[in-house]
Protein backbone atom coordinates (compact mmCIF):
# COMPACT_ATOMS: atom_id res chain seq x y z
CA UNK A 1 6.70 -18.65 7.13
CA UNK A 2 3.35 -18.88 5.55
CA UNK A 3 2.46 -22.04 3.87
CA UNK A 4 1.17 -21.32 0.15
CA UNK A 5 -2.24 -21.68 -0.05
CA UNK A 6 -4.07 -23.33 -3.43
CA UNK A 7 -7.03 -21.10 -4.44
CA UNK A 8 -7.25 -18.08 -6.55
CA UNK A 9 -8.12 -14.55 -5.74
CA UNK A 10 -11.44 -14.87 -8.36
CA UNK A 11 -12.59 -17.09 -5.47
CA UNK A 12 -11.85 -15.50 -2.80
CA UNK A 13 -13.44 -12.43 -3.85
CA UNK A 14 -16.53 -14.76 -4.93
CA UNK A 15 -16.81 -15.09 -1.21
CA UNK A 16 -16.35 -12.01 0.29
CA UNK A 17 -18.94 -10.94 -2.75
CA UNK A 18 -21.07 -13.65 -0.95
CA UNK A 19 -20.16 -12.61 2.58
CA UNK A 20 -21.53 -9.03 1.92
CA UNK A 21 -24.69 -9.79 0.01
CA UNK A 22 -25.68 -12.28 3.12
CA UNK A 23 -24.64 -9.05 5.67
CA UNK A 24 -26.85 -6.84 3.97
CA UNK A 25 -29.95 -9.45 3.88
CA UNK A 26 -29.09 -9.81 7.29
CA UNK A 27 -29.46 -5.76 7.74
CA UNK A 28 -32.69 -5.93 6.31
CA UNK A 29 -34.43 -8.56 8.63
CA UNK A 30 -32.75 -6.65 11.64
CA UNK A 31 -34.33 -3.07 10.00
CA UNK A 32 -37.56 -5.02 9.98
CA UNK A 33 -37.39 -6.55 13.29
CA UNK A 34 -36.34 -3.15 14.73
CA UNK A 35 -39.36 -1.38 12.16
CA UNK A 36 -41.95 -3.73 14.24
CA UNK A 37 -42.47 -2.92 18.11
CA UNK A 38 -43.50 -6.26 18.44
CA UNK A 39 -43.87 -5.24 22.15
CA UNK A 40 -40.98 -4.77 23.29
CA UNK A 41 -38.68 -1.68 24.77
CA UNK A 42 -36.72 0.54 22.68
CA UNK A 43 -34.01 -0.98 24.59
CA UNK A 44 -34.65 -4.30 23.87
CA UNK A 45 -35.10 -4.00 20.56
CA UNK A 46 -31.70 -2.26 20.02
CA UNK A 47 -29.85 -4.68 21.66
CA UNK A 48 -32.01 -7.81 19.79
CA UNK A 49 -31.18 -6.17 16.74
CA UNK A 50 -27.57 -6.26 17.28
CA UNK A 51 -27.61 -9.36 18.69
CA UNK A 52 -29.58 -10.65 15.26
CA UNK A 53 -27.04 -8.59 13.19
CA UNK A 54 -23.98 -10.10 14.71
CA UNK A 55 -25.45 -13.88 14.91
CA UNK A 56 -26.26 -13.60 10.88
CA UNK A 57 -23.28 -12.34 10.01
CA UNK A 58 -21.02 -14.66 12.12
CA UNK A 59 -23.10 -17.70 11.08
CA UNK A 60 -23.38 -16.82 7.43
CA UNK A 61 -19.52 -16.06 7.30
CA UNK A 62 -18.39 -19.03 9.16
CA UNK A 63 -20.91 -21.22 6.19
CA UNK A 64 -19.16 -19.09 3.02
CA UNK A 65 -15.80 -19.98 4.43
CA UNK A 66 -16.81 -23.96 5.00
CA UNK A 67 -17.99 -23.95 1.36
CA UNK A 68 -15.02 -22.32 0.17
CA UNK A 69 -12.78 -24.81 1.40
CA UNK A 70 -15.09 -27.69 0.25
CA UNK A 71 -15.13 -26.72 -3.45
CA UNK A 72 -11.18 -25.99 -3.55
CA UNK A 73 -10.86 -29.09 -1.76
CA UNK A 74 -9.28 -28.13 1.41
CA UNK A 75 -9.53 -28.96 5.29
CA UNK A 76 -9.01 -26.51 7.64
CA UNK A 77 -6.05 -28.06 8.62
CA UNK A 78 -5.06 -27.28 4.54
CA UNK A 79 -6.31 -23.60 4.91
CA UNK A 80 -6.05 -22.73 8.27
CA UNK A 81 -3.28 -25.15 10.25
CA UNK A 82 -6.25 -26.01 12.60
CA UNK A 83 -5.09 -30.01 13.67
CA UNK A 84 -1.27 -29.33 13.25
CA UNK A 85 1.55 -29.81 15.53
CA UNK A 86 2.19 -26.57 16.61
CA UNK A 87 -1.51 -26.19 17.40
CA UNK A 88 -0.99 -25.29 21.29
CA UNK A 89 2.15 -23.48 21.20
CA UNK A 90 0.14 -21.77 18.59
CA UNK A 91 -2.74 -20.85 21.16
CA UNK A 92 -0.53 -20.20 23.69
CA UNK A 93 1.89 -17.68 22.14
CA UNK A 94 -1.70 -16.13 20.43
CA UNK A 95 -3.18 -15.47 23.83
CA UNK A 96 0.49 -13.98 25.25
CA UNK A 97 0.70 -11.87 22.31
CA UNK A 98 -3.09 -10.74 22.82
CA UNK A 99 -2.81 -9.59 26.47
CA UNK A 100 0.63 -7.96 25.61
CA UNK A 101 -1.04 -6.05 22.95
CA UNK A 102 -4.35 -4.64 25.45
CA UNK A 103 -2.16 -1.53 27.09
CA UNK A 104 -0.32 -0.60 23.40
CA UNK A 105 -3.68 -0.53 21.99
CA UNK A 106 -5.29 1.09 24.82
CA UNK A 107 -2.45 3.71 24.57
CA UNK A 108 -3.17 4.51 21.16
CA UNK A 109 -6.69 4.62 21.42
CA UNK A 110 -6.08 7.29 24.55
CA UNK A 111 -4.22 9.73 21.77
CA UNK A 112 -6.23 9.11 19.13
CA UNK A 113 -9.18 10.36 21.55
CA UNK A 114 -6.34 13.62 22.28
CA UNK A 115 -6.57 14.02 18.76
CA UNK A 116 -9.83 13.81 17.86
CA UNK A 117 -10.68 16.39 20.94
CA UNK A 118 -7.72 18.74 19.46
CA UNK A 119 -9.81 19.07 16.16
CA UNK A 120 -13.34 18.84 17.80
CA UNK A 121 -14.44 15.77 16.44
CA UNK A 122 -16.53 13.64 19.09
CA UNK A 123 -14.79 10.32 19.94
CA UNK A 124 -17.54 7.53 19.23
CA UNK A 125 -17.33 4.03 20.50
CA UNK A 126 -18.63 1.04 18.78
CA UNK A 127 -22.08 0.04 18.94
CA UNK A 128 -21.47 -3.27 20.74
CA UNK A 129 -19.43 -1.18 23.33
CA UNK A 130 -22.23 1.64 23.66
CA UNK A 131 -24.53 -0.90 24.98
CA UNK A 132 -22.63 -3.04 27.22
CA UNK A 133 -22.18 0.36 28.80
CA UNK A 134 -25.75 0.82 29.59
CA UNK A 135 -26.03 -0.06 33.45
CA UNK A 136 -30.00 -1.22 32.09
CA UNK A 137 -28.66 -3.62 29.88
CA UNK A 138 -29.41 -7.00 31.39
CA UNK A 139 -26.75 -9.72 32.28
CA UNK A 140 -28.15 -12.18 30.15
CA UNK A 141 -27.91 -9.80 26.92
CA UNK A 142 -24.34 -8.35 27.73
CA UNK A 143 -23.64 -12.13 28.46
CA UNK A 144 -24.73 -12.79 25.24
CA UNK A 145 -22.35 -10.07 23.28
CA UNK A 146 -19.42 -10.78 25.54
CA UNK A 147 -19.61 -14.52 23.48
CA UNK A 148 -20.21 -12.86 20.67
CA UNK A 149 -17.04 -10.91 20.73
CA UNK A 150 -14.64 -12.83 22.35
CA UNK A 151 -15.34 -16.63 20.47
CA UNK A 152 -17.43 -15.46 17.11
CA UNK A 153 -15.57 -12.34 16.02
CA UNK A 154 -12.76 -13.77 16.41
CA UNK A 155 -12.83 -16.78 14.71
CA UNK A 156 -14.91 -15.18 11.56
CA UNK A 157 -12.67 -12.16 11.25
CA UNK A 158 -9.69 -14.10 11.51
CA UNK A 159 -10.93 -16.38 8.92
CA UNK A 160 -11.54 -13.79 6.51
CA UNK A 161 -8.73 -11.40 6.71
CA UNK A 162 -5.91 -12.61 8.30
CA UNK A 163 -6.93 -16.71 6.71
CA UNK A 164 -7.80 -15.24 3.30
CA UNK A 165 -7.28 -11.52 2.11
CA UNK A 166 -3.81 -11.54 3.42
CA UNK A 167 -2.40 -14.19 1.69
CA UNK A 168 -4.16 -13.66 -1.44
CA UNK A 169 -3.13 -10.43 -2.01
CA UNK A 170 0.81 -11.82 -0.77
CA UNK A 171 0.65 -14.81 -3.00
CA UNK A 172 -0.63 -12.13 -6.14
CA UNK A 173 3.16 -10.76 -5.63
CA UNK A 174 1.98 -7.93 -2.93
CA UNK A 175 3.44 -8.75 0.54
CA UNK A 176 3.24 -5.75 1.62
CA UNK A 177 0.57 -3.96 0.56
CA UNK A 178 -1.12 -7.19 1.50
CA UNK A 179 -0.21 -6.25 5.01
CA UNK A 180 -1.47 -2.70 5.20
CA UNK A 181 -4.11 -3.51 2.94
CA UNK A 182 -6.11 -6.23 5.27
CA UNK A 183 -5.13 -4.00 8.63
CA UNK A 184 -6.95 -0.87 6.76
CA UNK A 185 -9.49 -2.94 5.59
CA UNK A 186 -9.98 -4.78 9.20
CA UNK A 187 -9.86 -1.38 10.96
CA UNK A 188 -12.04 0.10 8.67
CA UNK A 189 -14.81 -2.28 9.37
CA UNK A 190 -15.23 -1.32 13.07
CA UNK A 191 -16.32 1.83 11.82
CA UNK A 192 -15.41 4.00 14.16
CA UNK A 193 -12.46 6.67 13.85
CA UNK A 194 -11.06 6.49 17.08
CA UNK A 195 -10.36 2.46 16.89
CA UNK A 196 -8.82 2.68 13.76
CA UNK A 197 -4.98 3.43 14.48
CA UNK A 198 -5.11 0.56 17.09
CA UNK A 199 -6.85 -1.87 15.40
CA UNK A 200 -4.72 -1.51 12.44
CA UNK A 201 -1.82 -1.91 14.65
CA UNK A 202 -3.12 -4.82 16.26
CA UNK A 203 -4.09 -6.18 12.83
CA UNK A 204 -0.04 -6.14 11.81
CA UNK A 205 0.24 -8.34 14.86
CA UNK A 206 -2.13 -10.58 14.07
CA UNK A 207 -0.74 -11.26 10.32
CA UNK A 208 2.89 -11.46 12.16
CA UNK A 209 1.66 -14.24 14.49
CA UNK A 210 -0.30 -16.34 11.41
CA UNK A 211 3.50 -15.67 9.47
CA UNK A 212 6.00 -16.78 12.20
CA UNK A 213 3.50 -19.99 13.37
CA UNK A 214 1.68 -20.70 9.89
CA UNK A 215 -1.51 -21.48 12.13
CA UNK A 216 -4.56 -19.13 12.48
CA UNK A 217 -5.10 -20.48 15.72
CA UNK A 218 -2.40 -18.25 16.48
CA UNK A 219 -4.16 -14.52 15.79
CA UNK A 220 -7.71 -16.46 16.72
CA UNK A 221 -6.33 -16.69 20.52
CA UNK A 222 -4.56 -13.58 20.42
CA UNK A 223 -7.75 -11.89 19.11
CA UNK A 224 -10.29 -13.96 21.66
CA UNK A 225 -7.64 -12.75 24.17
CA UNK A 226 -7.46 -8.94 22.97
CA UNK A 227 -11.42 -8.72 22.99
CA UNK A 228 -11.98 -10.39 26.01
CA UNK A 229 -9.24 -7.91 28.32
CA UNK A 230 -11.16 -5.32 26.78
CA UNK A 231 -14.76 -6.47 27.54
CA UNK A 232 -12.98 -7.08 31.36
CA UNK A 233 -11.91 -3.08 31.47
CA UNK A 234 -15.11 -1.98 30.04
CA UNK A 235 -16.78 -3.89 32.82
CA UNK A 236 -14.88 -2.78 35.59
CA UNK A 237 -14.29 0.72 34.52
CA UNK A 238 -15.79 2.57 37.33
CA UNK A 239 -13.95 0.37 40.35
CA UNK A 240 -10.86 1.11 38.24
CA UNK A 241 -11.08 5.08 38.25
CA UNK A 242 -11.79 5.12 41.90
CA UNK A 243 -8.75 2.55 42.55
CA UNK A 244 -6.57 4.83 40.45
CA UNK A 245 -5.03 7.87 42.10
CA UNK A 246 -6.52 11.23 40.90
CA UNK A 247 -4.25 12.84 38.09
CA UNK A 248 -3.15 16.51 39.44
């Protein structure tokens, strides 16, 4: 059961407010940086541009949330569980539940591509995932993004919907809507259509795994977990399809 936690929904909205205003600051230096050749490839400077994107918002989002709990007078420990007890069967059942999750999500995401063909709408990955598939991308840059996704994202993400939005909006009186409200919200945010259904699933999971261990370590492993089987697939797509049999 989720522990209450002592600060008010004015605040945390003060800080997603803040969270926001820094990601679109952020936006602009990477539409600058991207604006000015500055000598480089168009290739590079796509990738650098992510890269800044995702550094700034990580960064500034892991600061709001350190400020947060210093002015409401919290550890993380108080916030998050970090430092408790159950801290490695927390990490432990987190990266079970993650890996479980990979071939249900991966299922979902195969019909929602079915579906999306049906009605002749073009299936669109995410940006990250459009450029680690670029065989001119070098290692050091897909290096880069793998650690990006599989130890920043999770962490941040984790932090600010399943640590905060979801049990400010349970605490307001709202369990559930709290639930569906943070997985639409968290889905919504990858911006792309065909992740959505799975994400949002995996996003139930993730608030289920913070509830039963009251620990965010918890959906921070199963999420590090979740992103890093799928960065594993993406890389080895191509010797998977030849291992496979052909489908008749």
């Amino acid at each position: 059961m989720l522990s209450h936690k002592a600060w008010s929904g004015h605040a945390v909205f003060r800080l997603f407010l803040g969270v926001f205003s820094t990601y679109c600051f952020g936006n602009l230096i990477v539409g600058l940086l991207y604006h000015f050749k500055i000598g480089l490839t168009e290739q590079t400077r796509g990738v650098l541009s992510l890269l800044v994107s995702l550094v700034f918002l990580q960064a500034t989002a892991g600061l709001w949330i350190a400020v947060f709990l210093r002015e409401n007078n919290m550890t993380w420990r108080d916030g998050f569980g970090f430092g408790r007890a159950n801290s490695w069967f927390a990490i432990g059942i987190g990266l079970l539940a993650g890996m479980l999750v990979v071939p249900i999500a991966q299922g979902m995401m195969m019909l929602s591509e079915w579906g999306m063909n049906s009605l002749h709408l073009h299936p669109v990955a995410q940006q990250v995932v459009q450029e680690m598939q670029k065989p001119q991308m070098p290692g050091y840059q897909r290096s880069l993004l793998a650690l990006l996704a599989i130890v920043g994202a999770p962490v941040v993400e984790e932090g600010l919907f399943r640590g905060l939005m979801y049990p400010t909006i349970k605490q307001a009186g709202y369990p559930r809507l709290a639930l569906w409200v943070t997985s639409i919200i968290f889905a919504a945010t990858h911006v792309t259509l065909v992740t959505f259904v799975p994400l949002a699933f995996f996003s139930v999971v993730l608030i289920l795994l913070y509830e039963a261990t009251d620990n965010l370590l918890a959906p921070i492993a199963a999420h590090s977990m979740f992103n890093f089987a799928n960065f594993l697939l993406l890389m080895f797509q191509d010797q998977l399809n030849r291992a496979l049999p052909p489908m008749h």
